[in-house]
N, C-alpha and C. Protein backbone atom coordinates (compact mmCIF):
# COMPACT_ATOMS: atom_id res chain seq x y z
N UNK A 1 0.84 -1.17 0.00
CA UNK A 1 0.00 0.00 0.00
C UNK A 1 0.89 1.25 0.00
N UNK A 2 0.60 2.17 -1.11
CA UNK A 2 1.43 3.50 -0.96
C UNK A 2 1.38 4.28 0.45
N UNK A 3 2.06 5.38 0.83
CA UNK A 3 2.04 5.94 1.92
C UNK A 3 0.86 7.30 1.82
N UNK A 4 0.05 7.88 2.21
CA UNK A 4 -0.65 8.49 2.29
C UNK A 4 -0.04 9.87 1.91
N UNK A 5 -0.99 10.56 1.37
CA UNK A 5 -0.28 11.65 0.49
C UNK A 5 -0.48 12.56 1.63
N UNK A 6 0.47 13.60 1.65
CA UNK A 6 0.72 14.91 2.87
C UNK A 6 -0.59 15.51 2.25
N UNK A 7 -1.12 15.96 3.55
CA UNK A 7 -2.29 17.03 3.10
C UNK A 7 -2.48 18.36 3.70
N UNK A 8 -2.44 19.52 3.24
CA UNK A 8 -2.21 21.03 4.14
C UNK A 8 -3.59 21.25 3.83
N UNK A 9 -3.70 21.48 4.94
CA UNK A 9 -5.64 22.27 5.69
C UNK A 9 -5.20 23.43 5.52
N UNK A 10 -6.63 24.10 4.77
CA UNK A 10 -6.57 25.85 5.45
C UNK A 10 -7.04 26.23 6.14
N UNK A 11 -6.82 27.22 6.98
CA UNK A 11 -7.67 27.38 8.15
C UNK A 11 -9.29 27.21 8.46
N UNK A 12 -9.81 27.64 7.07
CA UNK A 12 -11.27 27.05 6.75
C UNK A 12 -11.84 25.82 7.09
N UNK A 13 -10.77 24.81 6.88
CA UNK A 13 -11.04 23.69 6.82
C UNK A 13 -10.59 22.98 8.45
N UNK A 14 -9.86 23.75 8.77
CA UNK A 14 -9.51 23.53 10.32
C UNK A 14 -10.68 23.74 11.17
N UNK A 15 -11.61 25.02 11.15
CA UNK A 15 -12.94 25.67 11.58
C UNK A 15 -13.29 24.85 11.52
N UNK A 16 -14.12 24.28 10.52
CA UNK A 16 -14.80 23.20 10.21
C UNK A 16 -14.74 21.88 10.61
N UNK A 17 -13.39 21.69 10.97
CA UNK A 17 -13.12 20.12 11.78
C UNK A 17 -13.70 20.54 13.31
N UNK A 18 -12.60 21.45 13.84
CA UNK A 18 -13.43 22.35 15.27
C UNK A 18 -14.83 22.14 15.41
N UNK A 19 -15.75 22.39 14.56
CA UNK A 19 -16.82 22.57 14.93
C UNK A 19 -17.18 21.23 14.48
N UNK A 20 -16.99 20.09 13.92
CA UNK A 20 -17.27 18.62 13.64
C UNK A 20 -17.05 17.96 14.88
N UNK A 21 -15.71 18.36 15.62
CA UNK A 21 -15.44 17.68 16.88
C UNK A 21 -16.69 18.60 17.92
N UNK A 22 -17.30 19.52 17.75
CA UNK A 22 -17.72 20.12 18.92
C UNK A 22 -19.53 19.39 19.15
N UNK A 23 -19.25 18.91 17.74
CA UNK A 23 -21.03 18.14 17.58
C UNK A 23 -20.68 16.89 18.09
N UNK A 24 -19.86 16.36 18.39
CA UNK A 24 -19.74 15.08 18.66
C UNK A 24 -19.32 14.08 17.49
N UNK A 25 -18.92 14.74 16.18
CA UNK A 25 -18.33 13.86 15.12
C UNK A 25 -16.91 13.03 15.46
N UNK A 26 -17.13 11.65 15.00
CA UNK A 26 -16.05 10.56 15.66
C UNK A 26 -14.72 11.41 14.72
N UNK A 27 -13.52 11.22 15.34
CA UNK A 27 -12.30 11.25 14.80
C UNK A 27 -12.19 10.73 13.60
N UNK A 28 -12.44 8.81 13.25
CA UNK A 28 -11.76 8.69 12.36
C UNK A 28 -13.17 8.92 11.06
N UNK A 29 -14.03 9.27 11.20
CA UNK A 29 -14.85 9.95 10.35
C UNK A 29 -14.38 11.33 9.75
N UNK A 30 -13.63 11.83 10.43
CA UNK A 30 -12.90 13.65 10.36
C UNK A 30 -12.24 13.19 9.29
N UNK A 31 -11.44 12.59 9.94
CA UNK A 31 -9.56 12.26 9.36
C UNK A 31 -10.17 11.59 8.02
N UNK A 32 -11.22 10.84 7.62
CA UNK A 32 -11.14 10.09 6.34
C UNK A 32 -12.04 10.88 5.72
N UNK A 33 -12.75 12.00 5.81
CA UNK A 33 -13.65 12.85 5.05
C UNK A 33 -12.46 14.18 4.51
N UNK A 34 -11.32 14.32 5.42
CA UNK A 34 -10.62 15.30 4.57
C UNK A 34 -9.42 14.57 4.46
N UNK A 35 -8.87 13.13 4.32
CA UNK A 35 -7.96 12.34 4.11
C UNK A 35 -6.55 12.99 4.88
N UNK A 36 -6.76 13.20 6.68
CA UNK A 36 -5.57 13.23 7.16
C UNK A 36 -5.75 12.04 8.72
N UNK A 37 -4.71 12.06 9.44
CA UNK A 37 -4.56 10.94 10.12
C UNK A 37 -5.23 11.70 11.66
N UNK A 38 -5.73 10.70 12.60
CA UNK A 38 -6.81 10.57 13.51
C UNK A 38 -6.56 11.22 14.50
N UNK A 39 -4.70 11.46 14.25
CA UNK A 39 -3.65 12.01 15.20
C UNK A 39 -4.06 13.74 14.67
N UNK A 40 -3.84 14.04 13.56
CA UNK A 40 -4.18 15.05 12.92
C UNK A 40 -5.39 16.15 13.64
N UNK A 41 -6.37 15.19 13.44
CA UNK A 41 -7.64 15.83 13.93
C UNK A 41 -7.44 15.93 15.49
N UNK A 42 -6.66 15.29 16.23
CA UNK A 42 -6.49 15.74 17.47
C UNK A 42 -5.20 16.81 17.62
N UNK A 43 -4.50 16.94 16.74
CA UNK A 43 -3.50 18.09 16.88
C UNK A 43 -4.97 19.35 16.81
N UNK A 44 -5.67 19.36 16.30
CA UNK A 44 -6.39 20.46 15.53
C UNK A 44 -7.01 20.80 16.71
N UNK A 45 -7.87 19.82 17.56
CA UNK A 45 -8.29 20.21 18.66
C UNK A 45 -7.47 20.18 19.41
N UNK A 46 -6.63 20.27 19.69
CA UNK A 46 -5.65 20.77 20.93
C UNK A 46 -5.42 21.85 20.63
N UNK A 47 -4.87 22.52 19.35
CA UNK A 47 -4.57 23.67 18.78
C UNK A 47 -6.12 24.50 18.48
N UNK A 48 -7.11 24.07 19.42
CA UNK A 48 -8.15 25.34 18.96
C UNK A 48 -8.27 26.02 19.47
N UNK A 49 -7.74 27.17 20.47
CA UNK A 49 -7.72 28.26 21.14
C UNK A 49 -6.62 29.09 20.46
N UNK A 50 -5.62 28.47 19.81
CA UNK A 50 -4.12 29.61 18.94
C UNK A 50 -5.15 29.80 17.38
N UNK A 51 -6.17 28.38 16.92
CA UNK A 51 -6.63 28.41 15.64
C UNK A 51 -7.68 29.84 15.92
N UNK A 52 -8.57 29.74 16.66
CA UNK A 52 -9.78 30.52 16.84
C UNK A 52 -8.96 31.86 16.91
N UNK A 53 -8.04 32.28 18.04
CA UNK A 53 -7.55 33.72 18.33
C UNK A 53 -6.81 34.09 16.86
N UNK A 54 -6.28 33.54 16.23
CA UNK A 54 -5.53 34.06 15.07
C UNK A 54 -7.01 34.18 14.02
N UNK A 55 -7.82 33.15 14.03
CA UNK A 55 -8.75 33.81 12.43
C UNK A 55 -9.62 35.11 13.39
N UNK A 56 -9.91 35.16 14.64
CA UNK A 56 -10.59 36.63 15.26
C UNK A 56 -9.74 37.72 14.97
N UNK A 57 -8.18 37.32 14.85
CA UNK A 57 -7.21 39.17 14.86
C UNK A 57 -7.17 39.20 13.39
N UNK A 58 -7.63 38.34 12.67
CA UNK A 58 -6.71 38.32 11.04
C UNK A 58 -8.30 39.68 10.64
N UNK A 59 -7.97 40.70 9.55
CA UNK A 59 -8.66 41.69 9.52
C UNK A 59 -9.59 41.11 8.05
N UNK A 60 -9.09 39.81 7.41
CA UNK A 60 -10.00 38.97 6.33
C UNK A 60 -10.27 37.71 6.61
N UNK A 61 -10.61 37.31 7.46
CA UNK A 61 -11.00 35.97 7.96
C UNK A 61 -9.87 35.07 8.04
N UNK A 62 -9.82 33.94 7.89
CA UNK A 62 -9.24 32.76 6.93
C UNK A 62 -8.58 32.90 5.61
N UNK A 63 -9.63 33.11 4.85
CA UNK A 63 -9.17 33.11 3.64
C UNK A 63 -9.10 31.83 3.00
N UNK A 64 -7.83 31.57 2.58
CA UNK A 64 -7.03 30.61 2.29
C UNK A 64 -5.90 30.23 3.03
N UNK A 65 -5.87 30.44 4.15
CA UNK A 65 -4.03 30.51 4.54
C UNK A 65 -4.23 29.15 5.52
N UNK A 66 -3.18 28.46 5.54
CA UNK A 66 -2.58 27.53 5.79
C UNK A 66 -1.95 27.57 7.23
N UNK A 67 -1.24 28.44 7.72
CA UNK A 67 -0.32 28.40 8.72
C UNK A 67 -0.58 29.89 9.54
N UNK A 68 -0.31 29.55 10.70
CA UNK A 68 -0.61 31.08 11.36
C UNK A 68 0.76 31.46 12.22
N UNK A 69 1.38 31.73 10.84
CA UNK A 69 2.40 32.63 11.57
C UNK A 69 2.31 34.22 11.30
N UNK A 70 3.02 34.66 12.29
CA UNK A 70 2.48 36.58 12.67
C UNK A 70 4.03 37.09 11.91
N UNK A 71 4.17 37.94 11.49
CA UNK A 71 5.43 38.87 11.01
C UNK A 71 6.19 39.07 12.32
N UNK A 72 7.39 38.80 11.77
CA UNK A 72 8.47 39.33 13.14
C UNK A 72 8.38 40.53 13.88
N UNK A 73 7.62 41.68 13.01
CA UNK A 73 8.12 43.08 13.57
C UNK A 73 6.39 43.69 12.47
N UNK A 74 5.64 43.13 13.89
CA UNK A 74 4.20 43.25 13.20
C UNK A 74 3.99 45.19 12.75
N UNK A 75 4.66 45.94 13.84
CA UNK A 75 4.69 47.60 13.28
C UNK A 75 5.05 47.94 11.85
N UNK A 76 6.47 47.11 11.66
CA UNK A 76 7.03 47.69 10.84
C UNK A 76 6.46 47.05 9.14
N UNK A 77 5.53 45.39 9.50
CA UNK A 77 4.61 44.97 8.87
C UNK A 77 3.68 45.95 8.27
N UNK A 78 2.87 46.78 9.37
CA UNK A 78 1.55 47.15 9.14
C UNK A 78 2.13 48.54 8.07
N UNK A 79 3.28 48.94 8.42
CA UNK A 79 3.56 50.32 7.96
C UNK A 79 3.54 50.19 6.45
N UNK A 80 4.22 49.03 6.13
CA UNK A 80 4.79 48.44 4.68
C UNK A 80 3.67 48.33 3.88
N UNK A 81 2.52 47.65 4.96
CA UNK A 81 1.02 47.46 4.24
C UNK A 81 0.41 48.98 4.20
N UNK A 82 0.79 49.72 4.59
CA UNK A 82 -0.34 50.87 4.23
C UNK A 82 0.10 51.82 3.58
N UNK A 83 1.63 51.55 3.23
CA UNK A 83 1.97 52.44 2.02
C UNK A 83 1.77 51.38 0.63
N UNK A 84 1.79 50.31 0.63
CA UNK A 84 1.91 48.99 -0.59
C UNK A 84 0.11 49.74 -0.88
N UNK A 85 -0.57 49.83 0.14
CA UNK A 85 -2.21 49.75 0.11
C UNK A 85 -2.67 51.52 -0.47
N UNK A 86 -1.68 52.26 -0.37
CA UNK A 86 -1.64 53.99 -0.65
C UNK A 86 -1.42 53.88 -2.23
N UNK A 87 0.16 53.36 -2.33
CA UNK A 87 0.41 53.27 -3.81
C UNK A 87 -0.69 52.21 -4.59
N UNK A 88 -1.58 51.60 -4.45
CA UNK A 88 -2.12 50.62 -5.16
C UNK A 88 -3.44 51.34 -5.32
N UNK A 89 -3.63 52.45 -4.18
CA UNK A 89 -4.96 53.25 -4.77
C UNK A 89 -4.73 54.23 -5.67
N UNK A 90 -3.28 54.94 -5.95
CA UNK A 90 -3.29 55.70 -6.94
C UNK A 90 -2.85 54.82 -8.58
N UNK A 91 -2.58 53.92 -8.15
CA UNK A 91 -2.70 52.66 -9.47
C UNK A 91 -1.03 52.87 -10.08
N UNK A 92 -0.18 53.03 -9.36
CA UNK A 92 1.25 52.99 -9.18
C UNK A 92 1.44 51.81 -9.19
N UNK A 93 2.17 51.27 -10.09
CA UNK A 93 3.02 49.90 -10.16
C UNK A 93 4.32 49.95 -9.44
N UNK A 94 3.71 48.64 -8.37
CA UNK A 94 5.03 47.90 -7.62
C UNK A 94 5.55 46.94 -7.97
N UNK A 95 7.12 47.12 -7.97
CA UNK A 95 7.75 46.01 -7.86
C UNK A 95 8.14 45.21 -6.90
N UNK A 96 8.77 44.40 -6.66
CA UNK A 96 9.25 43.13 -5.52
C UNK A 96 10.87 44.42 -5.07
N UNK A 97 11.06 45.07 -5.88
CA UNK A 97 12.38 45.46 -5.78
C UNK A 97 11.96 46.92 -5.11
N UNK A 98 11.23 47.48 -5.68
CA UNK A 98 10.20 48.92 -4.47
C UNK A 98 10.05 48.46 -3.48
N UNK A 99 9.60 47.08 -3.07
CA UNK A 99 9.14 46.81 -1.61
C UNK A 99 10.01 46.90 -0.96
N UNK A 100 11.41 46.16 -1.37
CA UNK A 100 12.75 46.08 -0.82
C UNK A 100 13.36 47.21 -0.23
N UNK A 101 13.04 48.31 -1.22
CA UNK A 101 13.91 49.55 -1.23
C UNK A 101 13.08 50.21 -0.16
N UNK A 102 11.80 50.56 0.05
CA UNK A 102 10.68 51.29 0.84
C UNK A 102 11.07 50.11 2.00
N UNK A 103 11.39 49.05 2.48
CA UNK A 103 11.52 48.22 3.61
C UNK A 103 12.69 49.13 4.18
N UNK A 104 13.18 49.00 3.30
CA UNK A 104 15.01 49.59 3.99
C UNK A 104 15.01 50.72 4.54
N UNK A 105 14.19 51.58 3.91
CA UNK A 105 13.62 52.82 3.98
C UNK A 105 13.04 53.11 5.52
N UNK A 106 12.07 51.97 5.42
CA UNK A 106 11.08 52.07 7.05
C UNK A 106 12.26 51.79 8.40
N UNK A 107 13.28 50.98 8.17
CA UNK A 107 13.98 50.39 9.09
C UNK A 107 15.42 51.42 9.69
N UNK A 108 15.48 52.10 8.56
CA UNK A 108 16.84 52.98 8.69
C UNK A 108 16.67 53.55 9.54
N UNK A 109 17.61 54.02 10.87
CA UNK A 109 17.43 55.07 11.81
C UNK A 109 17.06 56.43 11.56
């Protein structure tokens, strides 16, 4: 028998197990309706108080995202986003190499 293929949940789909375990849905019913292991669905509920507090602070739900990691230097994050979010309303094209340069920019003493 092959080995079971890796499977990445998005947070959507994490919610949704959360609230499967909260009705009383069996484990290995979870684990074989989104094809991950029984262990899986109990990482998920152990991890539902970091899952729930991160989709309440995120300012678009879920989404699509996969992993809930926060930016190292969430200030200097938000700053980057609201000039990226300034230039994109006057319809100014960014590059990967502007972001770089405006990063360096925010960080310099």
């Amino acid at each position: 028998m092959a080995p079971r293929k890796h499977v990445t949940l998005t947070l959507d789909q994490k919610i949704e197990i959360i609230k499967l375990i909260e009705n009383g849905q069996n484990y290995g019913m979870i684990a074989e309706k989104y094809g991950i292991g029984k262990s899986t669905v109990g990482d998920i509920k152990k991890n539902k108080e970091k899952i729930m507090k991160f989709v309440s602070t995120t300012e678009r739900g879920p989404g699509t995202r996969k992993t809930l990691k926060q930016p190292e230097n969430l200030v200097l994050e938000n700053a980057l986003l609201i000039w990226f979010m300034q230039q994109r309303r006057r319809h100014i094209p960014i590059s990967g190499e502007i972001i770089c340069e405006h990063f360096l920019f925010f960080i310099s003493p």
